[in-house]
PDB file of N, CA and C in Angstrom:
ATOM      1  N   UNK A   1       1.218 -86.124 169.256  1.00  0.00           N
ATOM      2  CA  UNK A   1       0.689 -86.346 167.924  1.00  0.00           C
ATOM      3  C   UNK A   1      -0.007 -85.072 167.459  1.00  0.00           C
ATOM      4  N   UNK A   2       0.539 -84.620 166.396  1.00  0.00           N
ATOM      5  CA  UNK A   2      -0.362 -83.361 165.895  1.00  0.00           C
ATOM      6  C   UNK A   2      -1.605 -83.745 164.995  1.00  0.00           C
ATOM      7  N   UNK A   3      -2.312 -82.646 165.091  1.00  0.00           N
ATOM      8  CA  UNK A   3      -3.882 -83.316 164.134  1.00  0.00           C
ATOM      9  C   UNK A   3      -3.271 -82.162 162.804  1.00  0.00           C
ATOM     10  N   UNK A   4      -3.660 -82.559 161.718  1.00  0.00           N
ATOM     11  CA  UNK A   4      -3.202 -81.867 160.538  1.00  0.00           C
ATOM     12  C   UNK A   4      -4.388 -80.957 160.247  1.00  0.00           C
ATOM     13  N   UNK A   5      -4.212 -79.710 159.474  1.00  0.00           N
ATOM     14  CA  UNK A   5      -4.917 -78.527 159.540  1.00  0.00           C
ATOM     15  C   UNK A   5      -5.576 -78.663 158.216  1.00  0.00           C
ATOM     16  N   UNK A   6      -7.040 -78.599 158.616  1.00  0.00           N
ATOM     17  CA  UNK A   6      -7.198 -78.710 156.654  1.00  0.00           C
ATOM     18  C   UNK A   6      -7.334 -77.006 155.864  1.00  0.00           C
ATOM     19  N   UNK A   7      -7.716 -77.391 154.575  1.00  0.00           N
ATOM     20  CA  UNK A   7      -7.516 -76.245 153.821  1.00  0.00           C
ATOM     21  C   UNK A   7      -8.176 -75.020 154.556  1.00  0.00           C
ATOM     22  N   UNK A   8      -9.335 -75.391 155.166  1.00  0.00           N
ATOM     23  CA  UNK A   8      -9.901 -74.050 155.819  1.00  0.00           C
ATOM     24  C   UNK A   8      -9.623 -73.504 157.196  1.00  0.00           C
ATOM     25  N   UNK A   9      -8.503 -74.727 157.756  1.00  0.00           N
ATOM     26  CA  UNK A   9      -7.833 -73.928 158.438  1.00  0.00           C
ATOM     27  C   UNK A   9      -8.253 -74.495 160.230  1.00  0.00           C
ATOM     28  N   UNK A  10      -9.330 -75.488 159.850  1.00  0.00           N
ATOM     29  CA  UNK A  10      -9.923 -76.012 160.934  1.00  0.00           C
ATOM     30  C   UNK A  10      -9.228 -77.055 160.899  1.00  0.00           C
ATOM     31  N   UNK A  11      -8.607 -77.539 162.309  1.00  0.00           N
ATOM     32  CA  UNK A  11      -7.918 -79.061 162.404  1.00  0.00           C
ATOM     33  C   UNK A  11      -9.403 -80.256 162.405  1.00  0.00           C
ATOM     34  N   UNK A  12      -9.024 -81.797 162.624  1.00  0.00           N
ATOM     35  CA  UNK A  12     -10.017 -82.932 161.902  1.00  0.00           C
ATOM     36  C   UNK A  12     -10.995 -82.602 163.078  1.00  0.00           C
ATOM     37  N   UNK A  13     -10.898 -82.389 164.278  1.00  0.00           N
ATOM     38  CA  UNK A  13     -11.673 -82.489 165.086  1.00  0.00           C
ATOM     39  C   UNK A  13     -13.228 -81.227 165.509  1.00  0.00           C
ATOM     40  N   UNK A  14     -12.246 -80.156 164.912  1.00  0.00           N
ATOM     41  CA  UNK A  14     -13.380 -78.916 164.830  1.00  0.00           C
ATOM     42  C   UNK A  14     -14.224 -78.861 163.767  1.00  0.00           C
ATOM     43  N   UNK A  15     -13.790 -79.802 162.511  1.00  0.00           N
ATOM     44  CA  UNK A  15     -14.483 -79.810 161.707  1.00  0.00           C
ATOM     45  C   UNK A  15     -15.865 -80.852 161.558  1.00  0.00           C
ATOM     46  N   UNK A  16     -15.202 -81.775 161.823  1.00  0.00           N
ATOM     47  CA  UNK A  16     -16.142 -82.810 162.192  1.00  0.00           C
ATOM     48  C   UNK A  16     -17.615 -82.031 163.425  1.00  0.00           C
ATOM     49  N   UNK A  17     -16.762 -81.443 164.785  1.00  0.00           N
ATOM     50  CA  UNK A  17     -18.213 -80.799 165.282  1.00  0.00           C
ATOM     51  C   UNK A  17     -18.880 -79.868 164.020  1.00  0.00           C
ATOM     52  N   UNK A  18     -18.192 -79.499 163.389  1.00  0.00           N
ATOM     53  CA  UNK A  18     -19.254 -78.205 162.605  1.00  0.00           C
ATOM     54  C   UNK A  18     -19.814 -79.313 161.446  1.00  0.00           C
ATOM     55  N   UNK A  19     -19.493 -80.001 161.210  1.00  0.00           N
ATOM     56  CA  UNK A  19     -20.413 -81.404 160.091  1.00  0.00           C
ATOM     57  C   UNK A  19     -21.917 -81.953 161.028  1.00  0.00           C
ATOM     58  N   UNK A  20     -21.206 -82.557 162.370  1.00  0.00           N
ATOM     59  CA  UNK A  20     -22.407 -82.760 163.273  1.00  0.00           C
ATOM     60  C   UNK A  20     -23.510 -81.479 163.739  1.00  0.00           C
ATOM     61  N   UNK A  21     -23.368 -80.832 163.506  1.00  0.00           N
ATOM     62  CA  UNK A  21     -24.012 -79.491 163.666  1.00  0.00           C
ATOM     63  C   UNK A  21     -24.722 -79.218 162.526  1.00  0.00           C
ATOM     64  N   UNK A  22     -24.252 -79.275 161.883  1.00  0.00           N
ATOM     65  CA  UNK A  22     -24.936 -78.854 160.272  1.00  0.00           C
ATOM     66  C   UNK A  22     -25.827 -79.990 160.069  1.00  0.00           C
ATOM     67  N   UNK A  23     -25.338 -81.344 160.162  1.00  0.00           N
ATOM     68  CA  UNK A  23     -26.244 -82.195 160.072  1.00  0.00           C
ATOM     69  C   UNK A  23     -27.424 -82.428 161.415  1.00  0.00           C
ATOM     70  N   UNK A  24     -27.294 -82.176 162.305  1.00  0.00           N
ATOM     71  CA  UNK A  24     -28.141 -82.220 162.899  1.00  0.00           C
ATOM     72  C   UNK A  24     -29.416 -80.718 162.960  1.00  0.00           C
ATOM     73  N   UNK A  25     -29.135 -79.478 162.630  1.00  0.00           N
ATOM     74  CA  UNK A  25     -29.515 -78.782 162.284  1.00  0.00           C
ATOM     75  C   UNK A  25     -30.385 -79.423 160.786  1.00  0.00           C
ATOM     76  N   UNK A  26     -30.260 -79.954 159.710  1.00  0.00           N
ATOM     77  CA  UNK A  26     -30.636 -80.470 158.845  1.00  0.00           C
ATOM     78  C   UNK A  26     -31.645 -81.422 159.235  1.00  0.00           C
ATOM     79  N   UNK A  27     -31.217 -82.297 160.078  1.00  0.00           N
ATOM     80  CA  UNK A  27     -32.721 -83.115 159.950  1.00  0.00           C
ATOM     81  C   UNK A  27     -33.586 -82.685 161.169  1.00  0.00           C
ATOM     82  N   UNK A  28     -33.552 -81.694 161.836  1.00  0.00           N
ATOM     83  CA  UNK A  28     -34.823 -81.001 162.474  1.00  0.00           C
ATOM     84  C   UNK A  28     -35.445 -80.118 161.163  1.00  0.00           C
ATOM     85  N   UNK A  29     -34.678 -79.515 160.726  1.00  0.00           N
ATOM     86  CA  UNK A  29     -35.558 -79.171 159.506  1.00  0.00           C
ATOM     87  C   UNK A  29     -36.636 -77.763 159.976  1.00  0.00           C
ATOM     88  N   UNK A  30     -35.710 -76.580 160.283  1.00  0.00           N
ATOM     89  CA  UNK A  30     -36.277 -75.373 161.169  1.00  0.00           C
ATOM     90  C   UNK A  30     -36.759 -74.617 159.860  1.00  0.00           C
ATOM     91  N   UNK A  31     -38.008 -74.068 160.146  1.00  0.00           N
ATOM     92  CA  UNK A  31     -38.232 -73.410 159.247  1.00  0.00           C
ATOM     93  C   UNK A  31     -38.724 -71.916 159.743  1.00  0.00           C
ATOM     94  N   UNK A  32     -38.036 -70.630 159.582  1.00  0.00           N
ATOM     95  CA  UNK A  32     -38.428 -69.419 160.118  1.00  0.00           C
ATOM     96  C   UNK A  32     -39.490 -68.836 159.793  1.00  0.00           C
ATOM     97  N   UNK A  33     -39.843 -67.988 160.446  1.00  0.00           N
ATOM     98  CA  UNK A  33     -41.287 -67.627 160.561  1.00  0.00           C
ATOM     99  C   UNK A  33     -41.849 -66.399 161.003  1.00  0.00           C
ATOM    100  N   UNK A  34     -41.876 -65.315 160.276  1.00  0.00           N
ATOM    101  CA  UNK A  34     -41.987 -63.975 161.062  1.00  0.00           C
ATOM    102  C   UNK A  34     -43.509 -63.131 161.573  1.00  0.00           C
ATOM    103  N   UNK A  35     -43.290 -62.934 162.753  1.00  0.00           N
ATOM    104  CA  UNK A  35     -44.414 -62.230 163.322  1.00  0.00           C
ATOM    105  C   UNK A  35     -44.919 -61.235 163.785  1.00  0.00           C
ATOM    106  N   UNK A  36     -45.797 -60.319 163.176  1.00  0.00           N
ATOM    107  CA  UNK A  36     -45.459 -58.578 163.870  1.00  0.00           C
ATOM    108  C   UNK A  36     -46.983 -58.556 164.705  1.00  0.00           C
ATOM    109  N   UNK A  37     -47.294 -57.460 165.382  1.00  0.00           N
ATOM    110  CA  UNK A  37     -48.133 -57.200 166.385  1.00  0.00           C
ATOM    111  C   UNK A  37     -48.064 -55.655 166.811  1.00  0.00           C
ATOM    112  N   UNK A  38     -48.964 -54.840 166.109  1.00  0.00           N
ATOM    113  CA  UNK A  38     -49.163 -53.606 166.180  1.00  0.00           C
ATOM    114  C   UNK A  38     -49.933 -53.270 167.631  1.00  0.00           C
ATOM    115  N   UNK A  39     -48.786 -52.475 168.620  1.00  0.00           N
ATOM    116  CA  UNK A  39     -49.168 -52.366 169.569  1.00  0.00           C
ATOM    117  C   UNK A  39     -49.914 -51.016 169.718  1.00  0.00           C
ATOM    118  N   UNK A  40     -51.464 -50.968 170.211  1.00  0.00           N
ATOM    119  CA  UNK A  40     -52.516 -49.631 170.273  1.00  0.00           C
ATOM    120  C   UNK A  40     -52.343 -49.152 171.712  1.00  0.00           C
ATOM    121  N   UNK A  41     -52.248 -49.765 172.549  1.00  0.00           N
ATOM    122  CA  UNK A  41     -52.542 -49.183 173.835  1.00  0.00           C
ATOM    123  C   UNK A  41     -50.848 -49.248 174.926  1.00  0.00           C
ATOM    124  N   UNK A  42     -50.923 -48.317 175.326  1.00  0.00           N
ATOM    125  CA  UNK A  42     -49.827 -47.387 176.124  1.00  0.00           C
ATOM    126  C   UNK A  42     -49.138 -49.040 176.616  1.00  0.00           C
ATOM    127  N   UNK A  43     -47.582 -48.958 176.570  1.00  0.00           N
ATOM    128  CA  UNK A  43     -47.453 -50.261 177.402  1.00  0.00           C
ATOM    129  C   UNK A  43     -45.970 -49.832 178.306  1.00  0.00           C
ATOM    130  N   UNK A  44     -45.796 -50.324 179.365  1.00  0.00           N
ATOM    131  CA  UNK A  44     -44.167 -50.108 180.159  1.00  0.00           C
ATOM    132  C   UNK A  44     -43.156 -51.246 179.592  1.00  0.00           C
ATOM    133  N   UNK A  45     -42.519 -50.523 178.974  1.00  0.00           N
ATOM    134  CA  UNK A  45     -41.599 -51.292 177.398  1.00  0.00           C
ATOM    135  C   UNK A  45     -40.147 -51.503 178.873  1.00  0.00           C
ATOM    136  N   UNK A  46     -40.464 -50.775 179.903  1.00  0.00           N
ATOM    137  CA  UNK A  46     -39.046 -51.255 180.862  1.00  0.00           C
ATOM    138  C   UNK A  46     -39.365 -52.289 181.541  1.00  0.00           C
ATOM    139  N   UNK A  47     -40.665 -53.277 181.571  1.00  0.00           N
ATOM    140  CA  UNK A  47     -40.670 -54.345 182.478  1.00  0.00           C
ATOM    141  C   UNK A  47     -40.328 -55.456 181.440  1.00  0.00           C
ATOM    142  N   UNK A  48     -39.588 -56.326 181.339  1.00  0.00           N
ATOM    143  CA  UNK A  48     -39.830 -57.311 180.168  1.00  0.00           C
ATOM    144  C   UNK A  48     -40.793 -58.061 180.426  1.00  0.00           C
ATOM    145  N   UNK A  49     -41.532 -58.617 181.157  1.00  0.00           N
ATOM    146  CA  UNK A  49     -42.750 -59.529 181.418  1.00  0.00           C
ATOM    147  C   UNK A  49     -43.301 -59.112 180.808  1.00  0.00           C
ATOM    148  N   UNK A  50     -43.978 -57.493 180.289  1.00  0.00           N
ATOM    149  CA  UNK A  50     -44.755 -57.170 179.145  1.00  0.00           C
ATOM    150  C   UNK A  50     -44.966 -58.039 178.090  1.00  0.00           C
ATOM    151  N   UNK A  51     -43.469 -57.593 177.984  1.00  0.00           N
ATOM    152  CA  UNK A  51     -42.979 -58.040 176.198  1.00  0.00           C
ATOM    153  C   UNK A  51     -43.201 -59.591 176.424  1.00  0.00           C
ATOM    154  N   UNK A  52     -42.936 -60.308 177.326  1.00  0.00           N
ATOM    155  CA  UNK A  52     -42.610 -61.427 176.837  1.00  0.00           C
ATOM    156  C   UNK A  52     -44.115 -61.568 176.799  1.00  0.00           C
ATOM    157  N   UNK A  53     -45.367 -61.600 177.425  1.00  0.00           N
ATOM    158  CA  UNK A  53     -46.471 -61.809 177.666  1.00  0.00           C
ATOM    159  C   UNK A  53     -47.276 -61.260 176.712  1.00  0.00           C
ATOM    160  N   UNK A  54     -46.798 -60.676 175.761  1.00  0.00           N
ATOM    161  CA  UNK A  54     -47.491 -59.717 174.326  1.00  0.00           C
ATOM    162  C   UNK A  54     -47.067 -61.061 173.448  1.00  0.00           C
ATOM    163  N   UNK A  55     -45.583 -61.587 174.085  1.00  0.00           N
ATOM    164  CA  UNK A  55     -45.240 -62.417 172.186  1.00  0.00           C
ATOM    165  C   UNK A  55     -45.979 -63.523 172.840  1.00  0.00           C
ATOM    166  N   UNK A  56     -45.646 -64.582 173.918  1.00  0.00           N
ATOM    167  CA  UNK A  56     -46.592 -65.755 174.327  1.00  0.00           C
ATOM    168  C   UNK A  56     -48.325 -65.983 174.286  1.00  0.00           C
ATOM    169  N   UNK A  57     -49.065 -64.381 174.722  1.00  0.00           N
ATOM    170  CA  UNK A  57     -50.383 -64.731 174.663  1.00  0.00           C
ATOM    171  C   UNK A  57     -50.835 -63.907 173.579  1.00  0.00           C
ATOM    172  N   UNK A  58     -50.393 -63.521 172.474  1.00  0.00           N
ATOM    173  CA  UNK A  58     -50.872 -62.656 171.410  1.00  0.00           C
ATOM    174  C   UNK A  58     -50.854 -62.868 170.262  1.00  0.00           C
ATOM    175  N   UNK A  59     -48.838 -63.635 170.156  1.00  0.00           N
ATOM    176  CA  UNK A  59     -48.196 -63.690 169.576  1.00  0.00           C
ATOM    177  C   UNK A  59     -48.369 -65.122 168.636  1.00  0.00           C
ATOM    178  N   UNK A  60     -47.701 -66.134 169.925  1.00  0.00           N
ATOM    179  CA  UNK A  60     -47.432 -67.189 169.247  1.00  0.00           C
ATOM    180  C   UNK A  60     -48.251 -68.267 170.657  1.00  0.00           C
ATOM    181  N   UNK A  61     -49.101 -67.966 170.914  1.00  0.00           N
ATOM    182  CA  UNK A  61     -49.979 -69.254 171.754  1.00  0.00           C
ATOM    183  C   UNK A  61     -51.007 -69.743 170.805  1.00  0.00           C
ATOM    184  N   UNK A  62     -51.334 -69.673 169.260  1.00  0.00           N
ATOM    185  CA  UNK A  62     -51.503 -70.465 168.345  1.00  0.00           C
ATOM    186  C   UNK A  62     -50.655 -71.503 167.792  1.00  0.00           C
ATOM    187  N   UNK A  63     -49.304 -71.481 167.901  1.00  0.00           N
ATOM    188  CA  UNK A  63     -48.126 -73.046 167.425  1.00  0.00           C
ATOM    189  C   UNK A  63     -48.455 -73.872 168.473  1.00  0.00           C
ATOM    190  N   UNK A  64     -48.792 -75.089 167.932  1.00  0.00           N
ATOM    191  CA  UNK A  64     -48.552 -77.028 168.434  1.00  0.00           C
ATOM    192  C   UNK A  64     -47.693 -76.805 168.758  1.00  0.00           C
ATOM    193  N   UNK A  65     -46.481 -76.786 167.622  1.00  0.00           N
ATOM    194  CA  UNK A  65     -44.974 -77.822 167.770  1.00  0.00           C
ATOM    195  C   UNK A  65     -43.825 -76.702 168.329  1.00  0.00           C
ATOM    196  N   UNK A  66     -42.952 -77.149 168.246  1.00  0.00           N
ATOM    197  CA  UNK A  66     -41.436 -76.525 169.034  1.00  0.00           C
ATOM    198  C   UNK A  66     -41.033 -75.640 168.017  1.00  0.00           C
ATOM    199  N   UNK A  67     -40.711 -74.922 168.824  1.00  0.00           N
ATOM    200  CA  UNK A  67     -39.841 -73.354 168.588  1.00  0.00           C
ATOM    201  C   UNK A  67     -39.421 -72.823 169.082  1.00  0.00           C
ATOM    202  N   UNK A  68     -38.150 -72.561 168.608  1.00  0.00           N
ATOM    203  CA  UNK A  68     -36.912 -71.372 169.058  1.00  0.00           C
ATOM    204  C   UNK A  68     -37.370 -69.585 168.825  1.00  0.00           C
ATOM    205  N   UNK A  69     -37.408 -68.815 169.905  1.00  0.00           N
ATOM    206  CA  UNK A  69     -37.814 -67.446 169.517  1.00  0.00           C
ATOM    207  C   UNK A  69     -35.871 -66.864 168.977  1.00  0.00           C
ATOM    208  N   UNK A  70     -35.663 -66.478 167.763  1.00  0.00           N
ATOM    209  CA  UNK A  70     -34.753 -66.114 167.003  1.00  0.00           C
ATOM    210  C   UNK A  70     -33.609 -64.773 167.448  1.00  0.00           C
ATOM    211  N   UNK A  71     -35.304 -63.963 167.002  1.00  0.00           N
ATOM    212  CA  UNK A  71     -34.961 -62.572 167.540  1.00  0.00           C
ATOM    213  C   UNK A  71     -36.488 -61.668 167.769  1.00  0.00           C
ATOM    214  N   UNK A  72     -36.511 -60.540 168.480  1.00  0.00           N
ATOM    215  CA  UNK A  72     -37.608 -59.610 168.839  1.00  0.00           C
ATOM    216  C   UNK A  72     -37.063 -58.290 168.584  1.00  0.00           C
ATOM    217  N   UNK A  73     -38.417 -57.782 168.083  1.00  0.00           N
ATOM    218  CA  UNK A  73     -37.328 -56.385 167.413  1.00  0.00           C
ATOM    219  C   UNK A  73     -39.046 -55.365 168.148  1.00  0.00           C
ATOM    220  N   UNK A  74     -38.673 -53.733 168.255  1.00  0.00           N
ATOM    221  CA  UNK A  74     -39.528 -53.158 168.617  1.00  0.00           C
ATOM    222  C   UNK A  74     -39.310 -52.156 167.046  1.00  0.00           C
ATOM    223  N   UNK A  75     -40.661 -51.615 166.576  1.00  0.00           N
ATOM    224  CA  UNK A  75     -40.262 -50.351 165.923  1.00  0.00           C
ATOM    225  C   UNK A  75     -41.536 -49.592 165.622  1.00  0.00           C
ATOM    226  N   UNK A  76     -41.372 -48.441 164.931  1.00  0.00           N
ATOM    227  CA  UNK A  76     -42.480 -47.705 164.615  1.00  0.00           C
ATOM    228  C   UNK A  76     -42.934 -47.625 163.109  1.00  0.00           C
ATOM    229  N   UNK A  77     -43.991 -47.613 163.424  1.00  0.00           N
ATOM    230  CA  UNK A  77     -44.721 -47.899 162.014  1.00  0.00           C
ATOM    231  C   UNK A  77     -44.951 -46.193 161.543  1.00  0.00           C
ATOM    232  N   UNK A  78     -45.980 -45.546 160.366  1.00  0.00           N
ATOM    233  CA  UNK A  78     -46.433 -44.839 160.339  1.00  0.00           C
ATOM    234  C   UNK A  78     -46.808 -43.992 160.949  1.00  0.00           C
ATOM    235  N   UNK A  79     -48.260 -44.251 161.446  1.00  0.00           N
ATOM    236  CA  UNK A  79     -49.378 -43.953 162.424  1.00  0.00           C
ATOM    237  C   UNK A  79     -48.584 -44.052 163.900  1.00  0.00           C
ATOM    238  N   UNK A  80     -47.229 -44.180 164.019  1.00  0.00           N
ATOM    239  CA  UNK A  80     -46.659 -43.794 165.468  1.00  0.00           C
ATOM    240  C   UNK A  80     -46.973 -44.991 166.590  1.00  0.00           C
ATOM    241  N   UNK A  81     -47.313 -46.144 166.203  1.00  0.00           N
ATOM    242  CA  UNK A  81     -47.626 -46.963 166.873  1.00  0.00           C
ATOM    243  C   UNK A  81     -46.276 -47.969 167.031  1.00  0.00           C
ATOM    244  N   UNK A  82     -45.955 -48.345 167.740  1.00  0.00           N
ATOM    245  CA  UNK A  82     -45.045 -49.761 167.935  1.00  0.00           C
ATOM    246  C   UNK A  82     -45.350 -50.869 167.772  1.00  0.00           C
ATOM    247  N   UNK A  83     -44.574 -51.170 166.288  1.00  0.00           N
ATOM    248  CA  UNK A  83     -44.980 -52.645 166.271  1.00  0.00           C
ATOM    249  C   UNK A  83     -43.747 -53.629 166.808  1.00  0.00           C
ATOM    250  N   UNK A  84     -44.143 -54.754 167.191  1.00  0.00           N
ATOM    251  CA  UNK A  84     -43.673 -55.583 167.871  1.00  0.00           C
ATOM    252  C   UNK A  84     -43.224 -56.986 166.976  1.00  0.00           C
ATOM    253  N   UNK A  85     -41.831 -57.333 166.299  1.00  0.00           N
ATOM    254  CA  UNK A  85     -41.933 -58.127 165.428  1.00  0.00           C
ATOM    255  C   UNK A  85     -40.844 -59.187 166.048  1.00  0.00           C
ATOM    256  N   UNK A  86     -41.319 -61.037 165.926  1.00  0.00           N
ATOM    257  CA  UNK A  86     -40.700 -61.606 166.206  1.00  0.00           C
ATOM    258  C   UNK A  86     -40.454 -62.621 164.882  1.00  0.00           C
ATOM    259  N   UNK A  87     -39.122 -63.050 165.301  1.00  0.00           N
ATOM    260  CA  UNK A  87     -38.459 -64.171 163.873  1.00  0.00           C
ATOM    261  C   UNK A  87     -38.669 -65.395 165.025  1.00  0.00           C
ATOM    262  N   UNK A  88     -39.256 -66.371 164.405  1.00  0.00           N
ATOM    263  CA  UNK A  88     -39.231 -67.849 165.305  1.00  0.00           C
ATOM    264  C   UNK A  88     -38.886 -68.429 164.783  1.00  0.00           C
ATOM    265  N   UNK A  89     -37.557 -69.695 164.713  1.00  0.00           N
ATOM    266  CA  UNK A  89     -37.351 -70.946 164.190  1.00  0.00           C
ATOM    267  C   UNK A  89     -38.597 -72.158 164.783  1.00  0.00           C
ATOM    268  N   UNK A  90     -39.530 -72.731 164.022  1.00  0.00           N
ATOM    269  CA  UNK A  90     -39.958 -73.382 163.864  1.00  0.00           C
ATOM    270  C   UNK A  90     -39.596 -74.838 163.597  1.00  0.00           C
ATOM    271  N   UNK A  91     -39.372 -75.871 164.445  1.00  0.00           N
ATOM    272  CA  UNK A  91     -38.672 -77.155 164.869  1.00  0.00           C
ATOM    273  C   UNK A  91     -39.952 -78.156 164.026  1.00  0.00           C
ATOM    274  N   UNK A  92     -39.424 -79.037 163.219  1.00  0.00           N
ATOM    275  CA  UNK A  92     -40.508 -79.907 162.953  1.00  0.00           C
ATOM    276  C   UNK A  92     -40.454 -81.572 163.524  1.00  0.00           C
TER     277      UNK A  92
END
């Protein structure tokens, strides 16, 4: 039995997961959230425990509720300092 292809090219069954997806994405209801953190003092940017321990106790150990960390970005500001910026999906 063949499944018929719809206009976009997705047969009934791939589409339907990307409907359940979208809808379930929809009623968590994520809302993003961006966070930077101007780093002053010398840090070893090759251990990641740093980093992760800059975004958990600096960062974001003020949020209650659930969250997805998005993305983490490193860069330089002005004044030559590294700031430290994270995108969080925020779960409600």
């Amino acid at each position: 039995m063949r499944r018929k292809k719809l206009a976009s090219g997705y047969n009934k069954s791939m589409q339907t997961s990307i409907n359940l997806t979208e809808y379930y994405l929809k009623k968590r209801k994520m809302n993003n959230k961006t966070f930077n953190l101007e780093i002053l003092e010398p840090i070893d940017f090759e251990n990641p425990f740093i980093i992760e321990s800059l975004i958990k106790e600096r960062m974001l150990n003020h949020l209650d509720g659930e969250y997805h960390i998005q993305s983490v970005d490193l860069s330089l500001n002005r004044r030559d300092n590294y700031v430290l910026i994270v995108v969080v999906n925020l779960i409600d």
